[in-house]
C-alpha atoms as a PDB file:
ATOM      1  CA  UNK A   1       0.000   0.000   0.000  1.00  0.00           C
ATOM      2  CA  UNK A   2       2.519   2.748   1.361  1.00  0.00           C
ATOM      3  CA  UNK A   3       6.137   2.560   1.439  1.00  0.00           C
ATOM      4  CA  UNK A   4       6.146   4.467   5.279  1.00  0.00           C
ATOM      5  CA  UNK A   5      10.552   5.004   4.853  1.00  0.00           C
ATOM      6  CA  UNK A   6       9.272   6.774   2.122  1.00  0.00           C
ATOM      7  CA  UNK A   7       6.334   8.819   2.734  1.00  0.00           C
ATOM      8  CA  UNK A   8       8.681   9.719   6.022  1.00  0.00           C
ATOM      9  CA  UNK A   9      11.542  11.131   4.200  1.00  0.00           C
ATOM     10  CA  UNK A  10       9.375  13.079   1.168  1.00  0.00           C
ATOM     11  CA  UNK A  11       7.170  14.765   4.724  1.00  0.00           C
ATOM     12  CA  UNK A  12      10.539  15.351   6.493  1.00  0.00           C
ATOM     13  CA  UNK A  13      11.785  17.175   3.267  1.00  0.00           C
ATOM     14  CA  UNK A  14       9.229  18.832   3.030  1.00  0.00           C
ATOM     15  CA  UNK A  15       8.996  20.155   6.342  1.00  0.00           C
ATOM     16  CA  UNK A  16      12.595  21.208   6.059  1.00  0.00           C
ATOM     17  CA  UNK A  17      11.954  23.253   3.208  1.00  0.00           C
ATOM     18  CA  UNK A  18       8.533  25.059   4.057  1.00  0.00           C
ATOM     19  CA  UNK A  19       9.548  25.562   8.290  1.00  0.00           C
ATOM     20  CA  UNK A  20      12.953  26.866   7.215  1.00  0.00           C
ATOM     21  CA  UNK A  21      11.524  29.370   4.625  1.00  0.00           C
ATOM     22  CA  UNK A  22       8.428  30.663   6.871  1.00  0.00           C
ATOM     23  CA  UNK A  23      11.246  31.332   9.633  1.00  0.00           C
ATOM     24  CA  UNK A  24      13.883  32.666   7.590  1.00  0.00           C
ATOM     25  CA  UNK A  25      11.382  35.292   6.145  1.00  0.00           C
ATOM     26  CA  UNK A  26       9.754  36.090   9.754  1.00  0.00           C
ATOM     27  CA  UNK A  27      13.059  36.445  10.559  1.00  0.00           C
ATOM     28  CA  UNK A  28      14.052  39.167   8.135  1.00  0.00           C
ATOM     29  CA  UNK A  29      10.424  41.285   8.629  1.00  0.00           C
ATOM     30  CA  UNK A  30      11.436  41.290  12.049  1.00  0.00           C
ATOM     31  CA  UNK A  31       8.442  39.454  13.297  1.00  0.00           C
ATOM     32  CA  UNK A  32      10.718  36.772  14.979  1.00  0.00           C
ATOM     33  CA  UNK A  33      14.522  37.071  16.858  1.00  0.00           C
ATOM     34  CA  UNK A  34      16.695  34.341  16.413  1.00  0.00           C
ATOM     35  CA  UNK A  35      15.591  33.387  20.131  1.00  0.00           C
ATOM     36  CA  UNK A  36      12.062  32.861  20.153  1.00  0.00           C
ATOM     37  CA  UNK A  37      12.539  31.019  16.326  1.00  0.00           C
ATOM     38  CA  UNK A  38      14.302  28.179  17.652  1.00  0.00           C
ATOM     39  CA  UNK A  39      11.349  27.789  20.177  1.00  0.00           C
ATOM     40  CA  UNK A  40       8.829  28.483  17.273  1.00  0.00           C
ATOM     41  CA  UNK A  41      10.638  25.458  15.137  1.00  0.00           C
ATOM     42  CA  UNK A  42      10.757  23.427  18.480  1.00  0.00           C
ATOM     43  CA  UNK A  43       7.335  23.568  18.790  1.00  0.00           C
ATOM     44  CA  UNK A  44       5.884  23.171  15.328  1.00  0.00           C
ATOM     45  CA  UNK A  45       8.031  20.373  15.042  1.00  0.00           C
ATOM     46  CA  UNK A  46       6.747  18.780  18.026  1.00  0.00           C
ATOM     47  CA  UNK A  47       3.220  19.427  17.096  1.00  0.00           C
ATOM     48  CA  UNK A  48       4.217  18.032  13.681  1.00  0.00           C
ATOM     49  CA  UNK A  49       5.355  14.563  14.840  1.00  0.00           C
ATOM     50  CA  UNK A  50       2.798  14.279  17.048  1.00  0.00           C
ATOM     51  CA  UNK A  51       0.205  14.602  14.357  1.00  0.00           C
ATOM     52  CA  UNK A  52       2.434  12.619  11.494  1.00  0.00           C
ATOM     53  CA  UNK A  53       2.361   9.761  14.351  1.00  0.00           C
ATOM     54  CA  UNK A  54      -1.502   9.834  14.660  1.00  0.00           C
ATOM     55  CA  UNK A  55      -1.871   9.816  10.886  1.00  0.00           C
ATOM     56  CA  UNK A  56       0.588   6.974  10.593  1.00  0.00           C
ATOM     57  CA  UNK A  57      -1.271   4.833  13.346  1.00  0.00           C
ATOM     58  CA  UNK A  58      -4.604   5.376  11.165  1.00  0.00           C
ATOM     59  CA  UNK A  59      -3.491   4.336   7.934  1.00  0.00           C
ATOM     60  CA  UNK A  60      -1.971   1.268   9.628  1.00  0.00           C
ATOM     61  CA  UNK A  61      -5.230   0.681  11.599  1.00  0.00           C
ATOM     62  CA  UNK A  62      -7.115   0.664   8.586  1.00  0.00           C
ATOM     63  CA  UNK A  63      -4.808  -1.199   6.581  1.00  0.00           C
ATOM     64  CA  UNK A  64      -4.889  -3.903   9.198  1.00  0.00           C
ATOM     65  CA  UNK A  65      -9.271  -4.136   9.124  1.00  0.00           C
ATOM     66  CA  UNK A  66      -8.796  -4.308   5.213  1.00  0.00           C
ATOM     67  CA  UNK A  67      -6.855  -7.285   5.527  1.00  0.00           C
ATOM     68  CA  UNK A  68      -8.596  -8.830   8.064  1.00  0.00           C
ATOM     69  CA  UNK A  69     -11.654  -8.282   6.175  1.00  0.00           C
ATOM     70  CA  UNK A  70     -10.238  -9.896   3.109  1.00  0.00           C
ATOM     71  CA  UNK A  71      -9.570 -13.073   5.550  1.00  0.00           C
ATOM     72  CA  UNK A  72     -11.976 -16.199   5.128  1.00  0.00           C
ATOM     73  CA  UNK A  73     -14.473 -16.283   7.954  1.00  0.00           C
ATOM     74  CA  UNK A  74     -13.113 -17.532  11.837  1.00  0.00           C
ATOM     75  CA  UNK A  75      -9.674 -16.904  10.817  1.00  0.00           C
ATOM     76  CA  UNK A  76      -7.754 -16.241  14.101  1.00  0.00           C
ATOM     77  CA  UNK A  77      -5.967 -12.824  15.214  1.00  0.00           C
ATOM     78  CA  UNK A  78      -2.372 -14.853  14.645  1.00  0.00           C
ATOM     79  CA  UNK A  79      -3.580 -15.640  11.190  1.00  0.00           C
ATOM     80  CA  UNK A  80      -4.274 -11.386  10.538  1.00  0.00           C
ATOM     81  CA  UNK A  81      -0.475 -10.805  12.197  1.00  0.00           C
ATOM     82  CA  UNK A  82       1.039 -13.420  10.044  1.00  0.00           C
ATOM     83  CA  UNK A  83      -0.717 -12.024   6.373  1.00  0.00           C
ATOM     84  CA  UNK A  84      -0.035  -8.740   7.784  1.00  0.00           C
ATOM     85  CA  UNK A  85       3.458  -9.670   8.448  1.00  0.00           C
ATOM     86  CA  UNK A  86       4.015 -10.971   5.012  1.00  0.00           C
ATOM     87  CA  UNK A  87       2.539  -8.148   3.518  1.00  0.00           C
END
């Protein structure tokens, strides 16, 4: 379904690229000092794994109920780990 290394490393770019530019240019209006920008990036980036973690345990969750649904009836739990194992 998803390759997670990757859809990890394109968000991380990403990130990189669009926190760095909003701070460098708050940086040169003078909305932010060099101070409270490292505590602006500390933050968003904690808010930002936090949610990238939620959204990672969803699509996980669901891809583990479309698999099990895709099981023949009164298959067992160790069954679902094993496909989703393999998988």
């Amino acid at each position: 379904m998803f390759n997670a290394d990757v859809i990890k490393g394109y968000l991380a770019g990403v990130l990189r690229i669009v926190l760095g530019s909003a701070i460098t240019w708050a940086i040169a209006k003078g909305y932010l000092t060099t101070e409270s920008a490292e505590q602006v990036i500390v933050i968003v980036a904690g808010v930002l794994v936090v949610l990238g973690m939620s959204l990672f345990s969803k699509i996980r969750a669901n891809n583990k109920v479309e698999v099990a649904l895709e099981l023949p009836a009164n298959s067992s739990k160790s069954r679902l780990e094993d496909v989703l194992k393999n998988k």
